[in-house]
N, C-alpha and C. Protein backbone atom coordinates (compact mmCIF):
# COMPACT_ATOMS: atom_id res chain seq x y z
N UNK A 1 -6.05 4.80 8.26
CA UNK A 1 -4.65 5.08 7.96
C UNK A 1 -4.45 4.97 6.45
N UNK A 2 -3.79 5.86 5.59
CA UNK A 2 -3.66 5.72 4.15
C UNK A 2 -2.66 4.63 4.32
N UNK A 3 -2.75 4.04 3.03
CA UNK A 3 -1.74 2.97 2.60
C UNK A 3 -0.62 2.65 2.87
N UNK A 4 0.07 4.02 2.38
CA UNK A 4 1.31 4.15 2.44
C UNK A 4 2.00 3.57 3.82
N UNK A 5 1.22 4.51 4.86
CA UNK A 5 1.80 4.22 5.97
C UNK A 5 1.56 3.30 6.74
N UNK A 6 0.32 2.83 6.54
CA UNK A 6 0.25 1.04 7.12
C UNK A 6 1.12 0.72 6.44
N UNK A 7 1.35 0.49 5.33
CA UNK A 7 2.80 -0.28 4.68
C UNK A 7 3.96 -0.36 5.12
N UNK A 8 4.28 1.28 5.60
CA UNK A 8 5.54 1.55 6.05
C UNK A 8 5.44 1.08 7.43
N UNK A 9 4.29 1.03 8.22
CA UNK A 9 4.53 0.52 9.46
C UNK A 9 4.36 -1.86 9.40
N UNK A 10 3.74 -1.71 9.09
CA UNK A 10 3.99 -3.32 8.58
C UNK A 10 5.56 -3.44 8.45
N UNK A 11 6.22 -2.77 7.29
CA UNK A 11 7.53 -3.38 7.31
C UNK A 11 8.50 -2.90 8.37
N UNK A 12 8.17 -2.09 8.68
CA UNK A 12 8.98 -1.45 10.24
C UNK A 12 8.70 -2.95 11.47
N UNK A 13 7.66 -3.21 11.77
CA UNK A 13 7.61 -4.30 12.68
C UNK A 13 7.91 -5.49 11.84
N UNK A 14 8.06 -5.91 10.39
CA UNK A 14 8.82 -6.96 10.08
C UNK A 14 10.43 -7.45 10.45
N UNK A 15 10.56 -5.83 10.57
CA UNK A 15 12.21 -5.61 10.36
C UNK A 15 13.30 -4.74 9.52
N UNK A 16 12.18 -4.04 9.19
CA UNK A 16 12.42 -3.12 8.05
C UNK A 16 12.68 -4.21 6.60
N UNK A 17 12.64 -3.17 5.29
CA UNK A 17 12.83 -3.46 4.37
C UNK A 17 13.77 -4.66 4.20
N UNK A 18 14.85 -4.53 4.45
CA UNK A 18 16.38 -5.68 4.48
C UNK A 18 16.54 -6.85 4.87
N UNK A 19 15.33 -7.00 5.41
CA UNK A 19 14.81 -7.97 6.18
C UNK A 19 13.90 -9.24 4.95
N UNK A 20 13.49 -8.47 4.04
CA UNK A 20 12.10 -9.11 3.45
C UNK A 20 13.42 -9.91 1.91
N UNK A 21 13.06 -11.07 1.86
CA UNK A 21 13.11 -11.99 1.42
C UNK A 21 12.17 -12.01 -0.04
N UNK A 22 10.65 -12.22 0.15
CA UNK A 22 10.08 -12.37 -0.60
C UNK A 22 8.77 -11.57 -0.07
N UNK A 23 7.81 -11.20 -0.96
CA UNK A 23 6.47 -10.77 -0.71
C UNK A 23 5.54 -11.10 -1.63
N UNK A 24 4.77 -11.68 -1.46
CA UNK A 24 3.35 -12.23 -2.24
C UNK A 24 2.15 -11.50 -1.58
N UNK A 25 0.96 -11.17 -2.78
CA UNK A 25 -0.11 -10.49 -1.84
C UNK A 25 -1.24 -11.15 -2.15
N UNK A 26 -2.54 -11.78 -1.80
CA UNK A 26 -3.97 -12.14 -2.62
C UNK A 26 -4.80 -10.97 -1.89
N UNK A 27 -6.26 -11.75 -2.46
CA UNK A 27 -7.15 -10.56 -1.68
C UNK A 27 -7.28 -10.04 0.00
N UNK A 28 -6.82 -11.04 0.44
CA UNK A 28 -6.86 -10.97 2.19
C UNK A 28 -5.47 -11.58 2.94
N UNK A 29 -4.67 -11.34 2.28
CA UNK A 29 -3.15 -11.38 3.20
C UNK A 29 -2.04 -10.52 2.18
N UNK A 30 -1.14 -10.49 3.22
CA UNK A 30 0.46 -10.33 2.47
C UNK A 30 1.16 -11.45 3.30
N UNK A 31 1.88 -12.10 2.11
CA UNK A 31 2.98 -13.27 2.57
C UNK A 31 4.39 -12.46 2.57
N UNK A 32 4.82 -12.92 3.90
CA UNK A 32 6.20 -12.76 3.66
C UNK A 32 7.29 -14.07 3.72
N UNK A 33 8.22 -14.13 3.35
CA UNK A 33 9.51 -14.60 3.34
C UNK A 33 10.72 -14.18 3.81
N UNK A 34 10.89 -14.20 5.27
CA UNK A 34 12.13 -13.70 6.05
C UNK A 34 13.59 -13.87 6.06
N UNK A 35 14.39 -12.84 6.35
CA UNK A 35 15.64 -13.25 6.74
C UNK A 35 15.84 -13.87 7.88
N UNK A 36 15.30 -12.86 8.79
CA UNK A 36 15.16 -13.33 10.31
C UNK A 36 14.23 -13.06 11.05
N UNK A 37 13.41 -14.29 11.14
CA UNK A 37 11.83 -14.27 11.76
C UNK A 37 11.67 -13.53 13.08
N UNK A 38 13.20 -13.66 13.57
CA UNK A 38 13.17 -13.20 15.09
C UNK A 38 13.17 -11.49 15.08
N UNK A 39 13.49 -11.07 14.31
CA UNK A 39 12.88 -9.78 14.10
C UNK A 39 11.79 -9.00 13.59
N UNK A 40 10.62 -10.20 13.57
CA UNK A 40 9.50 -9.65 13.37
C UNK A 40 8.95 -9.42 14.77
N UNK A 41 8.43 -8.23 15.32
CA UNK A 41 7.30 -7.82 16.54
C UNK A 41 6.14 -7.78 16.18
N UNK A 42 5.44 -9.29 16.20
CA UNK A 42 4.40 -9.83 16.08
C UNK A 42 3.20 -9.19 16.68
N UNK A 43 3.29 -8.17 18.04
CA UNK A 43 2.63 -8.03 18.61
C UNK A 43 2.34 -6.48 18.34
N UNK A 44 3.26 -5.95 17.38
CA UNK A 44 3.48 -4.51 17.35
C UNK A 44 2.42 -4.56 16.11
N UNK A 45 2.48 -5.81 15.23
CA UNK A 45 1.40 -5.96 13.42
C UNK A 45 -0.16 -6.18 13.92
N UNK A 46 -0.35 -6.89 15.39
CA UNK A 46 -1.40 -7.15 15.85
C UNK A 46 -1.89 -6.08 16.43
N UNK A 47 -1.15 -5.03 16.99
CA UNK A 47 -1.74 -3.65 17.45
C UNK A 47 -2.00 -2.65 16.32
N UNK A 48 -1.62 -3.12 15.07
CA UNK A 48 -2.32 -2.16 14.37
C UNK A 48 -4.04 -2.64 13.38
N UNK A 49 -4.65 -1.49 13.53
CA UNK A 49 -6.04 -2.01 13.71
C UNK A 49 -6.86 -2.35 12.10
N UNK A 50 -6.00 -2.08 11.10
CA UNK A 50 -6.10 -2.60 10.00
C UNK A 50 -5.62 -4.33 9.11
N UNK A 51 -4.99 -4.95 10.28
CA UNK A 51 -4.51 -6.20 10.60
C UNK A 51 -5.20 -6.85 11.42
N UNK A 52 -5.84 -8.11 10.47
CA UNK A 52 -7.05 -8.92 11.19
C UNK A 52 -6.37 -9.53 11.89
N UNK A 53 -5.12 -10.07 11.55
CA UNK A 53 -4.54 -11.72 12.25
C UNK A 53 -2.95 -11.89 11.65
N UNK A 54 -2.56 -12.56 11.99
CA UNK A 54 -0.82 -12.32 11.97
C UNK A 54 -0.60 -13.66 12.55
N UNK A 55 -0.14 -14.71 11.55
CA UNK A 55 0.55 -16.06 11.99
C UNK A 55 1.42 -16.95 11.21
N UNK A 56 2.82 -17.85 11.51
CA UNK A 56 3.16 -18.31 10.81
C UNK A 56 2.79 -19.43 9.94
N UNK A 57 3.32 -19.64 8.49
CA UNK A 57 2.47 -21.28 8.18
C UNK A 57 4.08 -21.51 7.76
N UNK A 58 4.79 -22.33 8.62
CA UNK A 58 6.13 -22.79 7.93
C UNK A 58 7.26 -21.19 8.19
N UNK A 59 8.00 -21.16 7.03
CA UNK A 59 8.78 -20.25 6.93
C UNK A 59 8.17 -18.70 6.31
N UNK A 60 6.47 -18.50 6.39
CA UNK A 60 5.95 -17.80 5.73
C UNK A 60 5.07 -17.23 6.73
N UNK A 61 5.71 -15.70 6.85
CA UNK A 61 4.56 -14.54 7.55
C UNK A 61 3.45 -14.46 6.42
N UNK A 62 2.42 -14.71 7.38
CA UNK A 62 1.16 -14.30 6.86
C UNK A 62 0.36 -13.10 7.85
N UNK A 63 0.17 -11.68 7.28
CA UNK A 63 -0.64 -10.76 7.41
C UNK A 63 -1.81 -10.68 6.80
N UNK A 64 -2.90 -11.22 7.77
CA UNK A 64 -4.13 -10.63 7.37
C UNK A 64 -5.14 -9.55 7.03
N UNK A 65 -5.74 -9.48 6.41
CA UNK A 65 -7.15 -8.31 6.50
C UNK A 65 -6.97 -6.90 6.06
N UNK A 66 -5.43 -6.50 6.07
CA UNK A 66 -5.01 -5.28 5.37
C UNK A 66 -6.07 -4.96 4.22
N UNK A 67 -6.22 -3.60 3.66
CA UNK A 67 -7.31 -2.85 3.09
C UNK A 67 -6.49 -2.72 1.56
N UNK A 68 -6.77 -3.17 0.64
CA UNK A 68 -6.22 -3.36 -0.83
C UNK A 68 -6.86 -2.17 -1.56
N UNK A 69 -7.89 -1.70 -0.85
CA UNK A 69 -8.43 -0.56 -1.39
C UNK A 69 -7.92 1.00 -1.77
N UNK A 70 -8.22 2.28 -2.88
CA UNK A 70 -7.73 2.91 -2.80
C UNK A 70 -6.00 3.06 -3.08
């Protein structure tokens, strides 16, 4: 999947854009910072196959394994 649109689908199952608080990235996650956690579909970030792992630490979505490449 090009970038773009894993991106656009990541923030679609966050909650869309309006939703995001904060975003931090390193080599193997994107952090998020929510408005409302309850509108993340956790299970919708785990069905996509460029996402190693998907879990909270505190008030902070963490997305794994996404491709930084390109």
């Amino acid at each position: 999947m090009a970038k773009e649109a894993l991106i656009n689908k990541i923030v679609e199952a966050i909650g869309k854009a309006e939703n995001i608080n904060e975003v931090t990235c390193c080599m193997t996650r994107l952090c998020f910072w929510l408005k409302d956690k309850k509108a993340v579909d956790k299970a919708k970030l785990e069905a996509l196959t460029e996402v190693l792992g998907v879990l909270w630490s505190g008030d902070e979505l963490q997305v794994s394994g996404w491709d930084q490449s390109g």
